[in-house]
C-alpha atoms as a PDB file:
ATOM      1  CA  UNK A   1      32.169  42.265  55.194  1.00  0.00           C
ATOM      2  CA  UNK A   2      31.198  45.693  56.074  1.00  0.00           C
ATOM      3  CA  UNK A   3      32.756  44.843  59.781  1.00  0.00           C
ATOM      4  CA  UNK A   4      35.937  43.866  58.262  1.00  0.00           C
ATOM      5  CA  UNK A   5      36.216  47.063  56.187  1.00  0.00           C
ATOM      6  CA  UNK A   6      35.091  49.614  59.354  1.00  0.00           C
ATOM      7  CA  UNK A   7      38.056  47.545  61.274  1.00  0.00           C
ATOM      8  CA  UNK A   8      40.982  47.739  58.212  1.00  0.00           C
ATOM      9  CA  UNK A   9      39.509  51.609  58.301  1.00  0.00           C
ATOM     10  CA  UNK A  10      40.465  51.754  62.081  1.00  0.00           C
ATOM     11  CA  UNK A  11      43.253  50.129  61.860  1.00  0.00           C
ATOM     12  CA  UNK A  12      44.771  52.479  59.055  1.00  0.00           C
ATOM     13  CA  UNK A  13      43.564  55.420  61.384  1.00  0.00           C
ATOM     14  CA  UNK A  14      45.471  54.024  64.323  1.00  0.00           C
ATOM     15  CA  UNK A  15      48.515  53.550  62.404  1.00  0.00           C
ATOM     16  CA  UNK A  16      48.643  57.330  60.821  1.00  0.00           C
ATOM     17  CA  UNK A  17      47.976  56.248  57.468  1.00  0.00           C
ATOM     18  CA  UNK A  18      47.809  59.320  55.129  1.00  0.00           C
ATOM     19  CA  UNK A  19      47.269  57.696  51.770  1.00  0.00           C
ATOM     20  CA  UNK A  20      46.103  54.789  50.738  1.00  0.00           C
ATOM     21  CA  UNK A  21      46.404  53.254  46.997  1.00  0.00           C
ATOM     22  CA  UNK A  22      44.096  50.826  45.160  1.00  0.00           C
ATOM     23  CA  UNK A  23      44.114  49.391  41.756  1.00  0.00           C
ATOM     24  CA  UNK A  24      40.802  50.152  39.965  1.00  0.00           C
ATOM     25  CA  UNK A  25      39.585  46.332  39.233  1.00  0.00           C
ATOM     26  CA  UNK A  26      36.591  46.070  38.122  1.00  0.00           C
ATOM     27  CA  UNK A  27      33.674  46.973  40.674  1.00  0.00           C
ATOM     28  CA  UNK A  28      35.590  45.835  43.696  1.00  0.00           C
ATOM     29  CA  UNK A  29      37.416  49.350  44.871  1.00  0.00           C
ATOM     30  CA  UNK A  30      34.099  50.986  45.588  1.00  0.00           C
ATOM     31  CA  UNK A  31      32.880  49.409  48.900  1.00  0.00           C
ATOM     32  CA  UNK A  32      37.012  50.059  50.292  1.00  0.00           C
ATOM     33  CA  UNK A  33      37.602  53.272  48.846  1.00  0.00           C
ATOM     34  CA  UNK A  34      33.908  54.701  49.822  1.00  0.00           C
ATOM     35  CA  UNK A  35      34.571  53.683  53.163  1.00  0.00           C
ATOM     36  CA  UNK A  36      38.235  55.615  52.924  1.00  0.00           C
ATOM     37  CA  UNK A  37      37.341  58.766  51.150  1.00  0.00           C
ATOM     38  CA  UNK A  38      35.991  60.951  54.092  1.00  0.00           C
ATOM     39  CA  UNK A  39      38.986  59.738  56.580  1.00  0.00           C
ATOM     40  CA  UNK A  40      42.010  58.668  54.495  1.00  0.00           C
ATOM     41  CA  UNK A  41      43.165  60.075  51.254  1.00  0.00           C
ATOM     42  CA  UNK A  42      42.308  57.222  49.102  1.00  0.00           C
ATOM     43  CA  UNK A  43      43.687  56.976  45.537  1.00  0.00           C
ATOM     44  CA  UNK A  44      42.102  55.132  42.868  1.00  0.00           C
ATOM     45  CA  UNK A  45      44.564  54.361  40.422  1.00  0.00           C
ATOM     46  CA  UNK A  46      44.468  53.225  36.863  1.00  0.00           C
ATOM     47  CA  UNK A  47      46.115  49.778  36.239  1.00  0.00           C
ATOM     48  CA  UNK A  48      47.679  51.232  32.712  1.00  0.00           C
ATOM     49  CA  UNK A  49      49.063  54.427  34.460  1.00  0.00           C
ATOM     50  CA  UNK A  50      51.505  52.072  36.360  1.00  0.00           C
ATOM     51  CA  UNK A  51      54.057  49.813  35.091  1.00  0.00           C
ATOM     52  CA  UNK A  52      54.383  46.004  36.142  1.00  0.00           C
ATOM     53  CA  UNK A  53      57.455  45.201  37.934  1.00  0.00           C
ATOM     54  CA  UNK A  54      59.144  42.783  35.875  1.00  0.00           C
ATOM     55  CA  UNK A  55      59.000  39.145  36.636  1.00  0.00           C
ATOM     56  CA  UNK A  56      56.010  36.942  38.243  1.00  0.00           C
ATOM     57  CA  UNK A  57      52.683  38.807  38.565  1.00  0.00           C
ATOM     58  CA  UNK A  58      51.187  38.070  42.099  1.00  0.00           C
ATOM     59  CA  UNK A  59      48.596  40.321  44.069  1.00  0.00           C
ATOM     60  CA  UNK A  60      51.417  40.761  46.744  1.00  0.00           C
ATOM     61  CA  UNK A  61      54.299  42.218  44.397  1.00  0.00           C
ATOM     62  CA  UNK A  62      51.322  44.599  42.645  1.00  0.00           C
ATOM     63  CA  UNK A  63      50.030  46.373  46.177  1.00  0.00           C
ATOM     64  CA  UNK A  64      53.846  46.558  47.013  1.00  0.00           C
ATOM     65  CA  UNK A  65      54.330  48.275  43.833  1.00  0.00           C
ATOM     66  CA  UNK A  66      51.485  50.120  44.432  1.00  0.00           C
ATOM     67  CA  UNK A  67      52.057  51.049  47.976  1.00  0.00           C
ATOM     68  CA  UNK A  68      55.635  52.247  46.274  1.00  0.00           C
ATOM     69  CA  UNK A  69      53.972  54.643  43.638  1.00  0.00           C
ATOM     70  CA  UNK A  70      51.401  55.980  46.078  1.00  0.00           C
ATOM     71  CA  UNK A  71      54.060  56.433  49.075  1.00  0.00           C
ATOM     72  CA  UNK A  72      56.761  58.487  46.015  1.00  0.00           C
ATOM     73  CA  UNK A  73      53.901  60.227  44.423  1.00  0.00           C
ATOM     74  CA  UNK A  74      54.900  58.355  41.303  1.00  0.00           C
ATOM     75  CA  UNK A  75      51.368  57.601  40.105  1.00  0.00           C
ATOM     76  CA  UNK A  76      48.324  59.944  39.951  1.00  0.00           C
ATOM     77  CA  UNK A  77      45.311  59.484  41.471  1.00  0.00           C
ATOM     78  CA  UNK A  78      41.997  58.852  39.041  1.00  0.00           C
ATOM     79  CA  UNK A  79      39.197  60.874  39.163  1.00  0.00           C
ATOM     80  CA  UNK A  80      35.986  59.969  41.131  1.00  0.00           C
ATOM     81  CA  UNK A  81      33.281  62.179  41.416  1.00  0.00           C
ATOM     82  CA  UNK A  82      31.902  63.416  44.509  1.00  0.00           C
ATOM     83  CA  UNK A  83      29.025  61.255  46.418  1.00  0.00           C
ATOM     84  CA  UNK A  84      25.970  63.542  44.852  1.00  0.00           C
ATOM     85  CA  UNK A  85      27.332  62.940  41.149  1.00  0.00           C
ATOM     86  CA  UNK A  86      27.769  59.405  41.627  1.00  0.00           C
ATOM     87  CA  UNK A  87      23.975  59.298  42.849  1.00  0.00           C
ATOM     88  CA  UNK A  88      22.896  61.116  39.810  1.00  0.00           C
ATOM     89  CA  UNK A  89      24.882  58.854  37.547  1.00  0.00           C
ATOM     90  CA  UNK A  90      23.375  55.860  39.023  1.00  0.00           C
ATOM     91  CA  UNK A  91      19.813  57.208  39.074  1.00  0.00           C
ATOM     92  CA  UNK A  92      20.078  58.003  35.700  1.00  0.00           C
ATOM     93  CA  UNK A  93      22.018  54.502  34.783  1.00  0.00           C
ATOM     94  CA  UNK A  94      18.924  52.480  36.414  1.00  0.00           C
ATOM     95  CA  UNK A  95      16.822  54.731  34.730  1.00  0.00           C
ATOM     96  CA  UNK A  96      17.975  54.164  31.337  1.00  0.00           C
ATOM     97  CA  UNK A  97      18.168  50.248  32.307  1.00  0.00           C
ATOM     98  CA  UNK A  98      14.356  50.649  33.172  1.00  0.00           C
ATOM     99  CA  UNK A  99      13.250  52.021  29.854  1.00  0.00           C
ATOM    100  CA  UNK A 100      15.223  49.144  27.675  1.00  0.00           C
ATOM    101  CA  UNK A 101      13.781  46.793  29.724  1.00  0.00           C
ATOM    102  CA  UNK A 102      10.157  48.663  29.218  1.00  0.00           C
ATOM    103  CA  UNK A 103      10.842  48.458  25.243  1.00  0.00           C
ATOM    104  CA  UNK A 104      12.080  45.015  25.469  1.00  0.00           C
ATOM    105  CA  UNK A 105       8.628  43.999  27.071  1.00  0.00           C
ATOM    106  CA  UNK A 106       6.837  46.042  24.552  1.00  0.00           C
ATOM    107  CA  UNK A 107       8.808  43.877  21.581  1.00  0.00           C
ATOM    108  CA  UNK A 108       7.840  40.717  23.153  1.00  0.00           C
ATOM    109  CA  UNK A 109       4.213  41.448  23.711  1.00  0.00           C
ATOM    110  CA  UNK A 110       3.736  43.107  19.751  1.00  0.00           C
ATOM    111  CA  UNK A 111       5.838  39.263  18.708  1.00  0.00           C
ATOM    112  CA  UNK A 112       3.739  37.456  21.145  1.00  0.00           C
ATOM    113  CA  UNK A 113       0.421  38.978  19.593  1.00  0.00           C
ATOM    114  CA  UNK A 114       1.404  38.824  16.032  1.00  0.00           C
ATOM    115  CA  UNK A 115       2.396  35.177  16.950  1.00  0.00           C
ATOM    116  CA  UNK A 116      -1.136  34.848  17.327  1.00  0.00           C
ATOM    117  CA  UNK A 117      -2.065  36.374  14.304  1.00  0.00           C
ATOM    118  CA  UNK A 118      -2.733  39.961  15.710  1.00  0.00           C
ATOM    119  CA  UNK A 119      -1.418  42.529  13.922  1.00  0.00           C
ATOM    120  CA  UNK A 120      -2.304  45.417  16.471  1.00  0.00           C
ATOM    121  CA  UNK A 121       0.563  47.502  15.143  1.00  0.00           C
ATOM    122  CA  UNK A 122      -0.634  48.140  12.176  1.00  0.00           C
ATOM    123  CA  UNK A 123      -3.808  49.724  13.744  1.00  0.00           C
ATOM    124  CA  UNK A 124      -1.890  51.678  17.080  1.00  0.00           C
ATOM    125  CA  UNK A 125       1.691  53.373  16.834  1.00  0.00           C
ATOM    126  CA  UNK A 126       2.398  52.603  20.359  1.00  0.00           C
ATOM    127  CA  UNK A 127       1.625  49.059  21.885  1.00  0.00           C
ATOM    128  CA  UNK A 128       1.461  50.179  25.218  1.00  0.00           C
ATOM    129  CA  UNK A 129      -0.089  53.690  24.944  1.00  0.00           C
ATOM    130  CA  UNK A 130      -3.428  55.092  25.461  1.00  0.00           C
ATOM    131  CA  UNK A 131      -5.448  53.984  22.036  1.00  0.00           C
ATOM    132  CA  UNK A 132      -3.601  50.616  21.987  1.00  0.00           C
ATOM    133  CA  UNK A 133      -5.296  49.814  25.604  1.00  0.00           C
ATOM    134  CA  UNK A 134      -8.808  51.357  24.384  1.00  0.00           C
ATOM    135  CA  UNK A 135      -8.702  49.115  21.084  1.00  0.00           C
ATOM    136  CA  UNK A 136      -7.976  46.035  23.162  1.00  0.00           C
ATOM    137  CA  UNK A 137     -10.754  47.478  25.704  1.00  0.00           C
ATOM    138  CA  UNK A 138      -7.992  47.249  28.959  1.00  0.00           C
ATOM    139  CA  UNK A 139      -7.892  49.767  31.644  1.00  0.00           C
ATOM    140  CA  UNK A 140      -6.360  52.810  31.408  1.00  0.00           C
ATOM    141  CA  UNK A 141      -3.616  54.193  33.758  1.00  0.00           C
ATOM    142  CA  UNK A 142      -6.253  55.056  36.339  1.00  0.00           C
ATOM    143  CA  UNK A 143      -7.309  51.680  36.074  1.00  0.00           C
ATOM    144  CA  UNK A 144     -10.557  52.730  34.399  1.00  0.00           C
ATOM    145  CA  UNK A 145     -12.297  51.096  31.139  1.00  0.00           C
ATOM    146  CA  UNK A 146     -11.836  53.610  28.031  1.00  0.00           C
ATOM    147  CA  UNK A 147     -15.153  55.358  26.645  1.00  0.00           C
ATOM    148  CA  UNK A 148     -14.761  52.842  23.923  1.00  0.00           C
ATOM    149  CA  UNK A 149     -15.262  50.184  25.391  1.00  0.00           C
ATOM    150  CA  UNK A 150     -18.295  48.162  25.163  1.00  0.00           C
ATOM    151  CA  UNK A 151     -20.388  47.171  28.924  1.00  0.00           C
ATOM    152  CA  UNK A 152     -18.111  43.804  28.749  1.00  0.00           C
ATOM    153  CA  UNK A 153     -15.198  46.114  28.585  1.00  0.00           C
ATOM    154  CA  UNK A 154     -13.992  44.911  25.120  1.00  0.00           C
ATOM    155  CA  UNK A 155     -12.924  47.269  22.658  1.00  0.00           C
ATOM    156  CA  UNK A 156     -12.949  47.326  19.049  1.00  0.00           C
ATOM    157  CA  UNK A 157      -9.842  45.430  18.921  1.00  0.00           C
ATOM    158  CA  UNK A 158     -11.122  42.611  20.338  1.00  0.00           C
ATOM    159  CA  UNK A 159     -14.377  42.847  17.729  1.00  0.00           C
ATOM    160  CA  UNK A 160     -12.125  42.684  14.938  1.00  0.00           C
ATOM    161  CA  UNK A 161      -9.743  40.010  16.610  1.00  0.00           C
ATOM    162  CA  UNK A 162     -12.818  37.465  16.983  1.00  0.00           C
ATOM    163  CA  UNK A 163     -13.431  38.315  13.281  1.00  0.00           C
ATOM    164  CA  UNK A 164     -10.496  37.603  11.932  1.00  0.00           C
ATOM    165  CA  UNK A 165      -9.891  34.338  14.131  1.00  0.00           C
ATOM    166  CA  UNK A 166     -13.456  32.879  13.552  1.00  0.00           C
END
């Protein structure tokens, strides 16, 4: 693909292309218009911004019309923020994806244990934190046991689970 799209780029270069249009559809402008940003002015331009030529709807008739409102000046370009913005935003998009997916584990393991009759919420604000690993005598972040853990490396959690299971 990304040899198809460096020879379309060459191809618009060899021809004098100034400007080229594009329909923002979903995801699939990026790849083309990252490629045409530095070398070609590329618009991205909004699908609502435009109106439909009358008649049958077909991907040929829309990038004529297209071509039409780039090549008049009749539509205006969308914004797209620079390269380093873009990195931000998705750095902090992945981010954000990370810590639902953290807190989604967290939910499963706190239904998972009271499932088994372990109420360890009640005992620890945070299922995954610090206290929570000491009363269930894991290792810490460091991979160390906790000082309260006993010389088999079970914590008081795990006292009062065989307790209360028998």
């Amino acid at each position: 693909m990304t040899r198809d799209l460096l020879a379309m780029r060459d191809w618009l270069l060899a021809e004098g292309i100034a400007v080229v249009g594009m329909e923002a559809t979903g995801s699939y402008w990026k790849p083309v218009f990252y490629l045409l940003e530095n070398d070609i002015g590329a618009w991205l331009l909004n699908a609502r911004h435009m109106k439909n030529v009358p008649g049958r709807k077909t991907d040929v008739a829309d990038s004529e019309w297209i071509c039409k409102m780039a090549e008049h000046g009749l539509a205006r370009p969308s914004f797209v923020p620079p390269p380093e913005i873009r990195q931000l935003r998705d750095l902090s998009r992945y981010r954000t994806e990370v810590i639902r997916e953290r807190t989604r584990e967290a939910q499963r393991l706190e239904k998972l244990l009271e499932d088994a009759g372990i109420k360890l919420s009640s005992v620890v604000s945070d299922l995954l934190g610090k206290s929570a690993r000491a009363h269930a005598g894991g290792p810490d972040r460091r991979g160390t046991r906790p000082a309260g853990a006993g010389r088999d490396g079970k914590g008081p959690a795990w006292t009062l689970m065989v307790n209360l299971c028998g």
